[in-house]
Protein backbone atom coordinates (compact mmCIF):
# COMPACT_ATOMS: atom_id res chain seq x y z
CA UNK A 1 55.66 -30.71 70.84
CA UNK A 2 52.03 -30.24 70.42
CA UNK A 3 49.98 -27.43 72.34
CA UNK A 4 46.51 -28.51 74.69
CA UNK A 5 44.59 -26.73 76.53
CA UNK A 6 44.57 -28.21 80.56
CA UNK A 7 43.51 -28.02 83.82
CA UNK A 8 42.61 -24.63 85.92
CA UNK A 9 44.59 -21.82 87.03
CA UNK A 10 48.01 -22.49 85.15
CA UNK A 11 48.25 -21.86 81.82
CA UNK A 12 48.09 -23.61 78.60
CA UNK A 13 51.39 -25.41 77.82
CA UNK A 14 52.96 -27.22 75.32
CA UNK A 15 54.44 -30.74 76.50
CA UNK A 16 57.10 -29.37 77.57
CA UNK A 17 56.77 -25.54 79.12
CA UNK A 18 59.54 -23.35 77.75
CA UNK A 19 59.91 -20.82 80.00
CA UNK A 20 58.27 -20.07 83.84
CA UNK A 21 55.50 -17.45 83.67
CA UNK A 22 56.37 -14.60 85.87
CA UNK A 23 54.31 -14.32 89.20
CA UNK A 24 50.68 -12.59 89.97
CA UNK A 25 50.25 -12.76 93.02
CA UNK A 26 46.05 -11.79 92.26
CA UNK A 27 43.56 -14.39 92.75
CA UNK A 28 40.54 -14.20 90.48
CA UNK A 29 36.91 -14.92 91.58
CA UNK A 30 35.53 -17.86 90.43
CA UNK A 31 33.75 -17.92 87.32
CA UNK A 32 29.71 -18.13 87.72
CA UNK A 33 28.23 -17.07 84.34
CA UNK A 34 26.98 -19.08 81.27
CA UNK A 35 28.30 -22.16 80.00
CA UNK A 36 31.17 -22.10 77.20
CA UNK A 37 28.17 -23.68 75.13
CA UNK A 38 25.18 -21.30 76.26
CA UNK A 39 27.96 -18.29 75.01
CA UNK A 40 29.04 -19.66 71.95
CA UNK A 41 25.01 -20.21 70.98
CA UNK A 42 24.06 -17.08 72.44
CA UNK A 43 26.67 -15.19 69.61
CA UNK A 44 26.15 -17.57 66.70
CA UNK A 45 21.99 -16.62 67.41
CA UNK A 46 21.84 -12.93 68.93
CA UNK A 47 24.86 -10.87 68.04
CA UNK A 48 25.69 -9.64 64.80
CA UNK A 49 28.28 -11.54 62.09
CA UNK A 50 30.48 -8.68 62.02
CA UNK A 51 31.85 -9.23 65.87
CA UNK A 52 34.36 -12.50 64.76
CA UNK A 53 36.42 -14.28 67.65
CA UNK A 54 39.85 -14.69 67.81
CA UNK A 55 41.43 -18.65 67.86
CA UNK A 56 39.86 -21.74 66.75
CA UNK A 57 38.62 -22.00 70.44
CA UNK A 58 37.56 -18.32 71.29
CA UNK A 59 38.55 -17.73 74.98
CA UNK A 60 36.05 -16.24 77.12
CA UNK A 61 37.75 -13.62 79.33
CA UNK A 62 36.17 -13.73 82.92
CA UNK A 63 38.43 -10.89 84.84
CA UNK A 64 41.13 -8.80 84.16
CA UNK A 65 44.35 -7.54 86.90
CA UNK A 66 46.83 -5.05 85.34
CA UNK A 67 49.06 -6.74 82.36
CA UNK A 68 46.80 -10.57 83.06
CA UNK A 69 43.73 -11.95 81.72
CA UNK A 70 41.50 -14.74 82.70
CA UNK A 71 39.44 -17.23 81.17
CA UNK A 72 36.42 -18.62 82.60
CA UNK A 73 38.42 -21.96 83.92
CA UNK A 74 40.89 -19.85 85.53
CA UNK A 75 43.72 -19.96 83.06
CA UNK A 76 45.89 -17.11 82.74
CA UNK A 77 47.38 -15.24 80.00
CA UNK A 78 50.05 -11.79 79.80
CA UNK A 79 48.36 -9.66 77.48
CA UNK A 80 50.70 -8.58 74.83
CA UNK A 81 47.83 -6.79 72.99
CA UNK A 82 46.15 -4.56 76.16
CA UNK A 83 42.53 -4.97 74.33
CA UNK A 84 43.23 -3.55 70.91
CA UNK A 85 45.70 -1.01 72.51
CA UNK A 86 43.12 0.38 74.52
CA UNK A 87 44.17 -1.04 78.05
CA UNK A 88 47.10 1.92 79.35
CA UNK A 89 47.65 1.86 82.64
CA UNK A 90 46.28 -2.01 83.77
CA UNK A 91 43.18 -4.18 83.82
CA UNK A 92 41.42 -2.89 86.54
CA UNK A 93 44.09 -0.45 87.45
CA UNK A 94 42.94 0.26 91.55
CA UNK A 95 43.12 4.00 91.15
CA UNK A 96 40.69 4.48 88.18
CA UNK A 97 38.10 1.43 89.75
CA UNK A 98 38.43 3.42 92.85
CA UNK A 99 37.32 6.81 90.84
CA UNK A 100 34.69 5.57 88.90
CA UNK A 101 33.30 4.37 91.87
CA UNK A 102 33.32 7.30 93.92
CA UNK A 103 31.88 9.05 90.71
CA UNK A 104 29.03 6.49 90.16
CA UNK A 105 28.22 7.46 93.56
CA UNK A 106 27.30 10.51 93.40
CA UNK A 107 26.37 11.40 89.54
CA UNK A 108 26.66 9.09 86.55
CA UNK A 109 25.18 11.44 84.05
CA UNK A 110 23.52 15.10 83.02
CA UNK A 111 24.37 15.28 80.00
CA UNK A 112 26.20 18.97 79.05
CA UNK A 113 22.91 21.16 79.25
CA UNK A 114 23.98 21.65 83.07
CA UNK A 115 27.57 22.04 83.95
CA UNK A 116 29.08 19.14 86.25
CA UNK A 117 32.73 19.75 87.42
CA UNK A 118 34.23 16.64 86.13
CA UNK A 119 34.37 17.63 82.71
CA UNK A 120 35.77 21.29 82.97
CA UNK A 121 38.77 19.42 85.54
CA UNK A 122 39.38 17.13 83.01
CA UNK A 123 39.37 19.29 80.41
CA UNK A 124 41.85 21.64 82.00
CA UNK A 125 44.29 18.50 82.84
CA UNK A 126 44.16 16.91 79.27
CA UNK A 127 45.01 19.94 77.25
CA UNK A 128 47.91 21.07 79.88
CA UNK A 129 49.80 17.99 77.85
CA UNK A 130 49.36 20.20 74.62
CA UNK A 131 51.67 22.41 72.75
CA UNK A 132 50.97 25.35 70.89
CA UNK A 133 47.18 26.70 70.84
CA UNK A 134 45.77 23.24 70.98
CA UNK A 135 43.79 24.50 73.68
CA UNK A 136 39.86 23.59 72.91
CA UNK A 137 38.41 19.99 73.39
CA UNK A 138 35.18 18.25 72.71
CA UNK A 139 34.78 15.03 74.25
CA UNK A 140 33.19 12.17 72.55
CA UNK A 141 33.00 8.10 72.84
CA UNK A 142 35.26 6.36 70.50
CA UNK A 143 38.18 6.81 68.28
CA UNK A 144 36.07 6.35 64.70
CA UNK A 145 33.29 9.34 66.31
CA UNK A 146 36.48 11.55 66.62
CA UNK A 147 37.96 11.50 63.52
CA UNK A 148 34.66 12.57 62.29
CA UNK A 149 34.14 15.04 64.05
CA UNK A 150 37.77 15.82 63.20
CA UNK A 151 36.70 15.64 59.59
CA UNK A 152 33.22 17.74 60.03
CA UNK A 153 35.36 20.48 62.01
CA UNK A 154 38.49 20.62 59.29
CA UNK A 155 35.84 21.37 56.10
CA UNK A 156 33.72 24.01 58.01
CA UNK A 157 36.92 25.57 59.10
CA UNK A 158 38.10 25.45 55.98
CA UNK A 159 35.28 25.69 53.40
CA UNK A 160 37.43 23.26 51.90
CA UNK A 161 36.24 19.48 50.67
CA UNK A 162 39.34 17.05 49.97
CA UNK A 163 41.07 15.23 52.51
CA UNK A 164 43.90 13.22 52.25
CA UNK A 165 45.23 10.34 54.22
CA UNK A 166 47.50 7.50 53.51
CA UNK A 167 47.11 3.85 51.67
CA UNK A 168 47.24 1.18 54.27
CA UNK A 169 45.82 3.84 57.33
CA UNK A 170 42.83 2.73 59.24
CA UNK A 171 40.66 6.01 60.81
CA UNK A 172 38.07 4.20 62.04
CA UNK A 173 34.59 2.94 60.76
CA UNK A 174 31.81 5.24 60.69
CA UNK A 175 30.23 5.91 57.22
CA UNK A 176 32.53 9.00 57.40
CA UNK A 177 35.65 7.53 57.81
CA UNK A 178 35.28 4.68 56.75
CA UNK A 179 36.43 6.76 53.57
CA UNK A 180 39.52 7.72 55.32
CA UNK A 181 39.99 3.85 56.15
CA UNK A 182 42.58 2.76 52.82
CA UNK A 183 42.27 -1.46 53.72
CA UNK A 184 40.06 -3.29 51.43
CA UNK A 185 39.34 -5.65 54.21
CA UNK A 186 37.85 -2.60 55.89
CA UNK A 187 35.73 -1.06 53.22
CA UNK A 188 31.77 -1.90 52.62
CA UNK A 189 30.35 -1.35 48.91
CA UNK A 190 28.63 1.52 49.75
CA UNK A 191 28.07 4.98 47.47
CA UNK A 192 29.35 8.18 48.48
CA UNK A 193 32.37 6.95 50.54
CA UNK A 194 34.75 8.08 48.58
CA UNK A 195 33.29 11.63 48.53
CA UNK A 196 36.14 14.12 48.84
CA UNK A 197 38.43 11.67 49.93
CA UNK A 198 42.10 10.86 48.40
CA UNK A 199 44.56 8.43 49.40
CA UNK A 200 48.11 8.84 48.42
CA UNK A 201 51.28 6.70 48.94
CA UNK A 202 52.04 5.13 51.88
CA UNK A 203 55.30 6.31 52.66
CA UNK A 204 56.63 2.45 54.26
CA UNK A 205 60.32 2.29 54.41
CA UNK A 206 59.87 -1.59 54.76
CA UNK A 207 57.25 -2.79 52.42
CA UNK A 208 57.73 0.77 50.30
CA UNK A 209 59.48 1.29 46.83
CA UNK A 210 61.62 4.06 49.10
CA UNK A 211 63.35 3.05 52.01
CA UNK A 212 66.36 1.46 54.17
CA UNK A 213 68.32 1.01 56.96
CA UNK A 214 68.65 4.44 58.36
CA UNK A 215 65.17 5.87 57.51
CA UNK A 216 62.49 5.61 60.54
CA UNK A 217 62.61 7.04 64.27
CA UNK A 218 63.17 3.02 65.79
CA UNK A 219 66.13 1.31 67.56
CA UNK A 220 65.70 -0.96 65.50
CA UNK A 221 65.58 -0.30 61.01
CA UNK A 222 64.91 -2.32 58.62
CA UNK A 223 67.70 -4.57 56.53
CA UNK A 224 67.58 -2.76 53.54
CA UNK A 225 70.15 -0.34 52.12
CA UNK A 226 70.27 3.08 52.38
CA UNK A 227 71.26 6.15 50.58
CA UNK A 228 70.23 8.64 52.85
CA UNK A 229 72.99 11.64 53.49
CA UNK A 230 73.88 12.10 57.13
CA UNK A 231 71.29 14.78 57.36
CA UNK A 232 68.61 13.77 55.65
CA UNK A 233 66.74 10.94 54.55
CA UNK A 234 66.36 10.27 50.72
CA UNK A 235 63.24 7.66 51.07
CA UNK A 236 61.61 10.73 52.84
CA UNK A 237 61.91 13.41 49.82
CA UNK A 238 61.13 10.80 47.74
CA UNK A 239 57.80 9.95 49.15
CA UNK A 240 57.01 13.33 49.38
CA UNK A 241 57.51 14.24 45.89
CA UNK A 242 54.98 11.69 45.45
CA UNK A 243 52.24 13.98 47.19
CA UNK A 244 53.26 16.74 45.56
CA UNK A 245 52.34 15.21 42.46
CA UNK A 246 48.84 14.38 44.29
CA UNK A 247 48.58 18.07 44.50
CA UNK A 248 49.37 19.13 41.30
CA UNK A 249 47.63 16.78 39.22
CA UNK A 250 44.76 15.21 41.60
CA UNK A 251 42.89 18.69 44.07
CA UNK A 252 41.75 21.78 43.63
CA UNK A 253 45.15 24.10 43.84
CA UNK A 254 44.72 25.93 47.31
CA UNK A 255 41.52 24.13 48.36
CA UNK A 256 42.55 21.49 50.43
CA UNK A 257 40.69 20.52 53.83
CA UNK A 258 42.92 18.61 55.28
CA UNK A 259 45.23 15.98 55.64
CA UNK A 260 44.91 12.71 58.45
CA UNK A 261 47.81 10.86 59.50
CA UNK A 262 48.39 8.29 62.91
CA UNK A 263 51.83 8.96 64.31
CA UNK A 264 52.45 5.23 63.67
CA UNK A 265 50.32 3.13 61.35
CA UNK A 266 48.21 1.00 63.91
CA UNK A 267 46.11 -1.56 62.15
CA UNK A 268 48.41 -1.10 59.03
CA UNK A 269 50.63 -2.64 60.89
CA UNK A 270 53.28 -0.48 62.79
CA UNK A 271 54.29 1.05 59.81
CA UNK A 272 56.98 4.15 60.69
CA UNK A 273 57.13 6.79 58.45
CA UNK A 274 60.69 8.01 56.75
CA UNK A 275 62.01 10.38 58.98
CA UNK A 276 60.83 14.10 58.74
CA UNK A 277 58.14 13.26 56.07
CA UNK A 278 55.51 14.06 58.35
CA UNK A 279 56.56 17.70 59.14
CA UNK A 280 57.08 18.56 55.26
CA UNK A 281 53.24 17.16 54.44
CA UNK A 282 52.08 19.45 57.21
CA UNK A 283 53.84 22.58 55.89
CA UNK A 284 52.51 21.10 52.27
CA UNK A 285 48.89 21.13 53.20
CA UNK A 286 48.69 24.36 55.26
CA UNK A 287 50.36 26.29 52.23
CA UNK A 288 47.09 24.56 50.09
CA UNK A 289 44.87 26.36 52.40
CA UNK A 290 44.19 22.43 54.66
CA UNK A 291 44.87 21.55 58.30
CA UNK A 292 46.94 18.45 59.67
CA UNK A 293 45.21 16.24 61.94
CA UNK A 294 46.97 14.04 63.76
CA UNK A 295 45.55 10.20 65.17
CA UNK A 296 46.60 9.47 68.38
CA UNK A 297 44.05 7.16 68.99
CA UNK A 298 46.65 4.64 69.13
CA UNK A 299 50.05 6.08 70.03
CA UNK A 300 48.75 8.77 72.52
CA UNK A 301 49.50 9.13 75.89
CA UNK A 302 53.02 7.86 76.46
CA UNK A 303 52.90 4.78 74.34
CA UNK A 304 55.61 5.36 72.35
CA UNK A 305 57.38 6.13 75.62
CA UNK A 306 59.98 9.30 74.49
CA UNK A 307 56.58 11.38 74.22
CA UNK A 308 53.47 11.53 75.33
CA UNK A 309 51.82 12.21 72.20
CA UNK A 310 53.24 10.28 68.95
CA UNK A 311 52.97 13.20 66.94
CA UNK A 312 56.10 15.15 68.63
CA UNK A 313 58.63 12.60 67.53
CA UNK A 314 58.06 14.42 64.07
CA UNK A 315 59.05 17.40 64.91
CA UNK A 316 55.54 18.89 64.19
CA UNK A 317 52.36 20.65 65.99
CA UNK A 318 48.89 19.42 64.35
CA UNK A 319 45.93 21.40 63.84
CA UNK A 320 43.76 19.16 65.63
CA UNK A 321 44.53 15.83 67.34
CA UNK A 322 42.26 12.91 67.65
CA UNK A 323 42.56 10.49 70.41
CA UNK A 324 40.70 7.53 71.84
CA UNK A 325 41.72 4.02 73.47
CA UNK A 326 44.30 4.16 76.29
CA UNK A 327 42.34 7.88 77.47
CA UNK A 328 40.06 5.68 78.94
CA UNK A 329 42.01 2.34 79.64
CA UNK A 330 38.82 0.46 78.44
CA UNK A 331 36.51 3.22 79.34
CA UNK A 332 34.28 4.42 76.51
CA UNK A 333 36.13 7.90 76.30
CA UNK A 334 37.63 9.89 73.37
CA UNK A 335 38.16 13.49 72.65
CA UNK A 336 39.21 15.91 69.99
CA UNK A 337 41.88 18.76 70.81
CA UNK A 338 42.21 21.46 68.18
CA UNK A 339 42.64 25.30 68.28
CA UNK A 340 39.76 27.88 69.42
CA UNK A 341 39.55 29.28 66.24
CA UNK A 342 38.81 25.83 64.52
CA UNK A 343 36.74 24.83 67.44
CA UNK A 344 34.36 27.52 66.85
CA UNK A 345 33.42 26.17 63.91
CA UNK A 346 31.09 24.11 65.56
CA UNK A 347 29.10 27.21 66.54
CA UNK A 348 27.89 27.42 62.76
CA UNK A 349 24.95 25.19 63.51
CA UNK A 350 23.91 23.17 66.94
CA UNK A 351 26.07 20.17 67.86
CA UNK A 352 25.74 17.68 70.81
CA UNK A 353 26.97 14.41 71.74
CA UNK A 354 24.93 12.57 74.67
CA UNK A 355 27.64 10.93 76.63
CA UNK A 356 30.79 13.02 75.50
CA UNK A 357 32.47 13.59 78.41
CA UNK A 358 29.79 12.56 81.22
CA UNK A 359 30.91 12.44 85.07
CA UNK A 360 31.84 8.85 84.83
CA UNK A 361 34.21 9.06 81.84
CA UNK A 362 35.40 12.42 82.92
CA UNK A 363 36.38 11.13 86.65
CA UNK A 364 38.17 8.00 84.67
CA UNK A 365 40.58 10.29 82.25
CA UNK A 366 41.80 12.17 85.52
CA UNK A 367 42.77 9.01 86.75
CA UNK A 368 44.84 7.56 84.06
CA UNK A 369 46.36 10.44 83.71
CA UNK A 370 47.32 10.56 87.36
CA UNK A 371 48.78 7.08 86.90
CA UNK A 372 50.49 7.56 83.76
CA UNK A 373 52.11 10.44 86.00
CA UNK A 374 52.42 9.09 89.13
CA UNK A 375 53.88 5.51 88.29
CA UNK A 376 55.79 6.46 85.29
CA UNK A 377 54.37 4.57 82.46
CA UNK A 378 55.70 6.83 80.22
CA UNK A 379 59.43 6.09 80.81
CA UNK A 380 58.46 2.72 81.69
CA UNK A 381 57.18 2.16 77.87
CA UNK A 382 60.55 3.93 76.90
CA UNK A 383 62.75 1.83 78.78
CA UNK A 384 61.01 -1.63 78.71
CA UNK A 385 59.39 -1.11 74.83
CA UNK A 386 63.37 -0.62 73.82
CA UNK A 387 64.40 -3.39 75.70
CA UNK A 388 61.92 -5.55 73.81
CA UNK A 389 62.63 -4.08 70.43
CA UNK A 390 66.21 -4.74 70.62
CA UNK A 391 65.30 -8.44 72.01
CA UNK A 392 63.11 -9.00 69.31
CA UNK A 393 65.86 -8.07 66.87
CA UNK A 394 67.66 -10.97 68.42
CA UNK A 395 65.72 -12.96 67.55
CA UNK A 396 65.12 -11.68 63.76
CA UNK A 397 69.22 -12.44 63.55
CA UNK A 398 67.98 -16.04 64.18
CA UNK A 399 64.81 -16.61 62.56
CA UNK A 400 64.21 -16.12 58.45
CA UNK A 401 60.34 -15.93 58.79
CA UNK A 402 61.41 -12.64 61.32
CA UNK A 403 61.18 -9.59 58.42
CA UNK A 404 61.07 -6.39 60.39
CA UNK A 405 61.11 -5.52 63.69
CA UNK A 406 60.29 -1.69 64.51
CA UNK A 407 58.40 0.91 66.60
CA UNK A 408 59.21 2.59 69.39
CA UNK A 409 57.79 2.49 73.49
CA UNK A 410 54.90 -0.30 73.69
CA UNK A 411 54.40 0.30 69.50
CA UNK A 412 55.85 -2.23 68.29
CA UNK A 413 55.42 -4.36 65.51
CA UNK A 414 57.15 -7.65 63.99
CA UNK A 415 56.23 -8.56 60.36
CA UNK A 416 56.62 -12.27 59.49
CA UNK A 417 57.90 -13.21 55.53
CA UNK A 418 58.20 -16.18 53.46
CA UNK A 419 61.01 -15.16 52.02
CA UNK A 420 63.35 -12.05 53.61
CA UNK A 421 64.83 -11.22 50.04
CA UNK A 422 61.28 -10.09 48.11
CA UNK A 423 59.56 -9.13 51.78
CA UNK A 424 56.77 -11.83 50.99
CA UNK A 425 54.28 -12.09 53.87
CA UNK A 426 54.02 -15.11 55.54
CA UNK A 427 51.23 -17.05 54.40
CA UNK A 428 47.77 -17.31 57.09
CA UNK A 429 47.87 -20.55 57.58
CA UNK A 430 51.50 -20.42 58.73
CA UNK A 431 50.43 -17.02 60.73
CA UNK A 432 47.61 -18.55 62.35
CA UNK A 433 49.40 -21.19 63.64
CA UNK A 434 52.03 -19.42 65.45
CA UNK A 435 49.37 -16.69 67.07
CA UNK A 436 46.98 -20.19 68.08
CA UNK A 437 50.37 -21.67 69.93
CA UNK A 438 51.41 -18.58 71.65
CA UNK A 439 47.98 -18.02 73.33
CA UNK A 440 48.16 -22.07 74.51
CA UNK A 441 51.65 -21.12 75.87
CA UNK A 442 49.80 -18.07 77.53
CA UNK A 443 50.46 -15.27 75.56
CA UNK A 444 47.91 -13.13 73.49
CA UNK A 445 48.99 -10.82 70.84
CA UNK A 446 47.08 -8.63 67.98
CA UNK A 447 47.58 -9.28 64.38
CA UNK A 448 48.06 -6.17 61.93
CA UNK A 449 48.78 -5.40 58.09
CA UNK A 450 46.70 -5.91 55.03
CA UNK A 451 48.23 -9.40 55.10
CA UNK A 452 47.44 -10.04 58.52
CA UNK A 453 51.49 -11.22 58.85
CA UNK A 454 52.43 -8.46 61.31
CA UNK A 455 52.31 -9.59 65.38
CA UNK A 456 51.05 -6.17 67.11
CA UNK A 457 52.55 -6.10 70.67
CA UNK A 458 50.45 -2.98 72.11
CA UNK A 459 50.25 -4.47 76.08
CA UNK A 460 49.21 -2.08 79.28
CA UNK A 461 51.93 0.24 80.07
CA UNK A 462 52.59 -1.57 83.18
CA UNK A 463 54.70 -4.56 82.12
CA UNK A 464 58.01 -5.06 83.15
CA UNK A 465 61.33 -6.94 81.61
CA UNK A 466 60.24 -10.20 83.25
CA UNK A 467 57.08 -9.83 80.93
CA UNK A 468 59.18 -9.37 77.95
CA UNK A 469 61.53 -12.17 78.90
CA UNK A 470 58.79 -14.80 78.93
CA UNK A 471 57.65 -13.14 75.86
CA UNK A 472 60.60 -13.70 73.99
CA UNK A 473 61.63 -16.87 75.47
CA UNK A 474 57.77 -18.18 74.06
CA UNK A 475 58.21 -16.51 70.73
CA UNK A 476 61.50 -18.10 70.30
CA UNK A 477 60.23 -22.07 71.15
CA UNK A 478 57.19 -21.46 68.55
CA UNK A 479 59.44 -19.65 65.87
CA UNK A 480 62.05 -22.61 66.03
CA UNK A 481 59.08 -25.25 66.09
CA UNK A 482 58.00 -22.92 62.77
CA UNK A 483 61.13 -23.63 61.14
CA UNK A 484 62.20 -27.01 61.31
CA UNK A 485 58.27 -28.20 60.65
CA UNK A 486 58.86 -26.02 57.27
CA UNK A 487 62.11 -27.19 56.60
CA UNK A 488 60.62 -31.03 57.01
CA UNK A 489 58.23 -30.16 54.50
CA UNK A 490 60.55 -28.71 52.41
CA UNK A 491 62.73 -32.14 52.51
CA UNK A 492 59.37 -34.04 51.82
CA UNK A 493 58.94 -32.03 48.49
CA UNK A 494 56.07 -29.69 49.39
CA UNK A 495 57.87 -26.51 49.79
CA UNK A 496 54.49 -24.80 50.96
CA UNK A 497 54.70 -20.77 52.04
């Protein structure tokens, strides 16, 4: 069956729909702006190269309702992908449109030369959900303009230099971190990027020389052996006996700044960490005179459902925590959280930031943290994100091109192979084609790794096991369509991966 594109206000199907999609009950307005055309012109002429569009036919999104989006001929589509993990609690979640209204009405900005109350509520809220001292924030606008701050805040702290993070992480893509950013696909030819900046083994129990089937904090592992004991996990000493020989051999001894690690690999592709690595690589940079910094621009904020911050699934406090995205469910809003004593760092020179925490932004982090709270979207990403894990996992039982399956909550992750034995990624063309048919049968999903093989599933917090259902009933028509179009190829002599 071949996919189209059709007529308004259903959406795209093949010729024969697999599955129902579940019920909205929202109506969206009609769609008045520019022609499909006049757009398309307007960003081949007026925008910049660097802003690419997703599918062969870029959709243009005219209005958003909770875990739906809609194009501008009224087709709708479950977002699987909640705008690059930045949409939390809904599109247009009532509660935070109703408090950025009332905000805009009486005071969209001062800046922080006068004091507004917004800011010192929100402040007070947000680091409540904080262990430890983690008790000073600065407020800021995106996840890349934290971590370098983060970065700024760890060397004056420290009078350190070096900072480590991992191959394969992604920090964000400011001239600072862009030298914390480990993807070649990331990384512009530029000197000085590099400065003080070392990247050390990726400690992947899938794709990693270390690693197996009892390794990473998932329902679901990977399917390759293991020989870790029953209370301890060899991949995970192994791995970190690799950054111990970073620190003999490759920094000054003592005179570390820090070290940067996401809870869960985001744009790397899900990628879980061996169990307990992260808490010995904290205890291992602190004793070189460094902090730990931990991104949670991604998994913050009850995303990976059992916590609401990533970082506590391993076992650790950070020094300072970045975070970004799903603060602000699509609100320009991100914020650093570190200690007092590193905070006052900052008081070495003057340092500002514009829009960092403004009334607007300020009245819209209350709110999604009120409806994190008050609807549950913590346990909901728990209870539904497992449910989804271990039907995905069904569905790798079935499918060879299925690799890996893993995360945990709404983090979740499924890496697609040529070839299940030597963990080959599937090919682009292959990839491509599977991401272009799910978003005709009305599902949109992110794409992850180096390879660009891994399907990110990072939806709003809000969806429920119907939403999964349909998922899984659409991935499992376009993965058997996959595999018997390969395996007629592979009868016709072409064997192409």
């Amino acid at each position: 069956a071949s996919s189209t594109l059709h007529s308004k206000a259903v959406p795209a199907v093949m010729s024969q729909m697999p599955t129902e999609m579940p019920d909205c009950n929202h109506q969206p307005a009609s769609y008045n702006g520019p022609s499909y055309e006049k757009i398309l012109e307007t960003r081949k002429t007026h925008l910049t190269p660097n802003l690419l569009a997703h599918f062969k036919k870029p959709l243009v999104i005219h209005t958003g309702h909770m875990q739906w989006l809609y194009d501008h001929e009224g087709r709708r589509y479950l977002d699987m992908f909640g705008g690059i993990v930045t949409v939390s609690v809904g599109h247009c979640h009532p509660k935070v449109n109703q408090a950025l209204a009332e905000q805009t009405a009486k005071l969209w900005h001062t800046t922080n030369i006068y004091m507004h109350p917004k800011i010192h509520e929100y402040a007070e809220r947000l680091v409540a959900k904080f262990p430890g001292n983690l008790k000073s924030v600065c407020f800021v606008n995106s996840g890349s303009e934290a971590n370098d701050l983060a970065m700024l805040m760890a060397r004056l702290h420290t009078g350190n230099q070096d900072i480590l993070t991992f191959r394969n992480a992604y920090h964000g893509m400011s001239p600072y971190t862009m030298g914390l950013t480990a993807h070649s696909t990331w990384r512009y030819p530029l000197p000085g990027v590099n400065n003080g900046i070392v990247h050390v083994m990726n400690p992947d129990p899938y794709q990693g020389i270390w690693g197996g089937a009892a390794c990473r904090d998932s329902p679901v592992q990977t399917t390759r052996s293991c020989n870790c004991p029953p209370t301890g996990c060899q991949a995970g000493l192994e791995y970190y006996n690799e950054l111990e020989q970073t620190f003999k051999y490759s920094l000054p001894r003592g005179k570390v700044a820090a070290m940067f690690a996401e809870s869960i690999q985001g744009v790397g592709g899900t990628v879980q960490y061996p169990k307990g690595y992260l808490k010995k690589a904290a205890d291992l940079v602190r004793a070189n005179g460094g902090i730990f910094v931990a991104d949670e621009v991604q998994t913050g904020f009850g995303r990976t459902g059992e916590h609401f911050w990533g970082f506590e699934a391993h076992d650790y406090t950070p020094d300072i925590v970045t975070m970004a995205k799903g603060i602000g469910n699509g609100f320009p809003l991100a914020a650093v959280v570190t200690t007092p004593e590193i905070a006052a760092s900052l008081g070495m020179a003057l340092h500002f930031n514009t829009y960092g925490g403004n009334p607007m932004a300020s009245a819209v982090g209350i709110a999604v943290l009120d409806v994190i709270e008050e609807e549950q979207l913590q346990r909901n990403s728990l209870e539904v994100g497992t449910y989804f894990l271990n039907c995905l996992a069904e569905l790798q039982q079935r499918y060879e091109l299925v690799g890996d399956v893993r995360g945990k909550g709404l983090m979740i992750g499924v890496e697609l192979v040529a070839d299940r034995e030597t963990r080959t990624p599937l090919a682009a063309p292959h990839v491509l084609e599977i991401w272009e048919t799910c978003k005709d049968l009305g599902v949109l999903f992110g794409r992850g790794g180096l390879h660009g093989n891994v399907i990110s599933f990072r939806p709003p917090l809000c969806i429920s096991y119907g939403d999964v259902e349909f998922t899984i009933n659409i991935l499992d028509t376009v993965f058997e369509q996959h595999m018997n179009k390969r395996q007629r190829s592979w009868r016709n002599g072409s064997n192409r991966r």
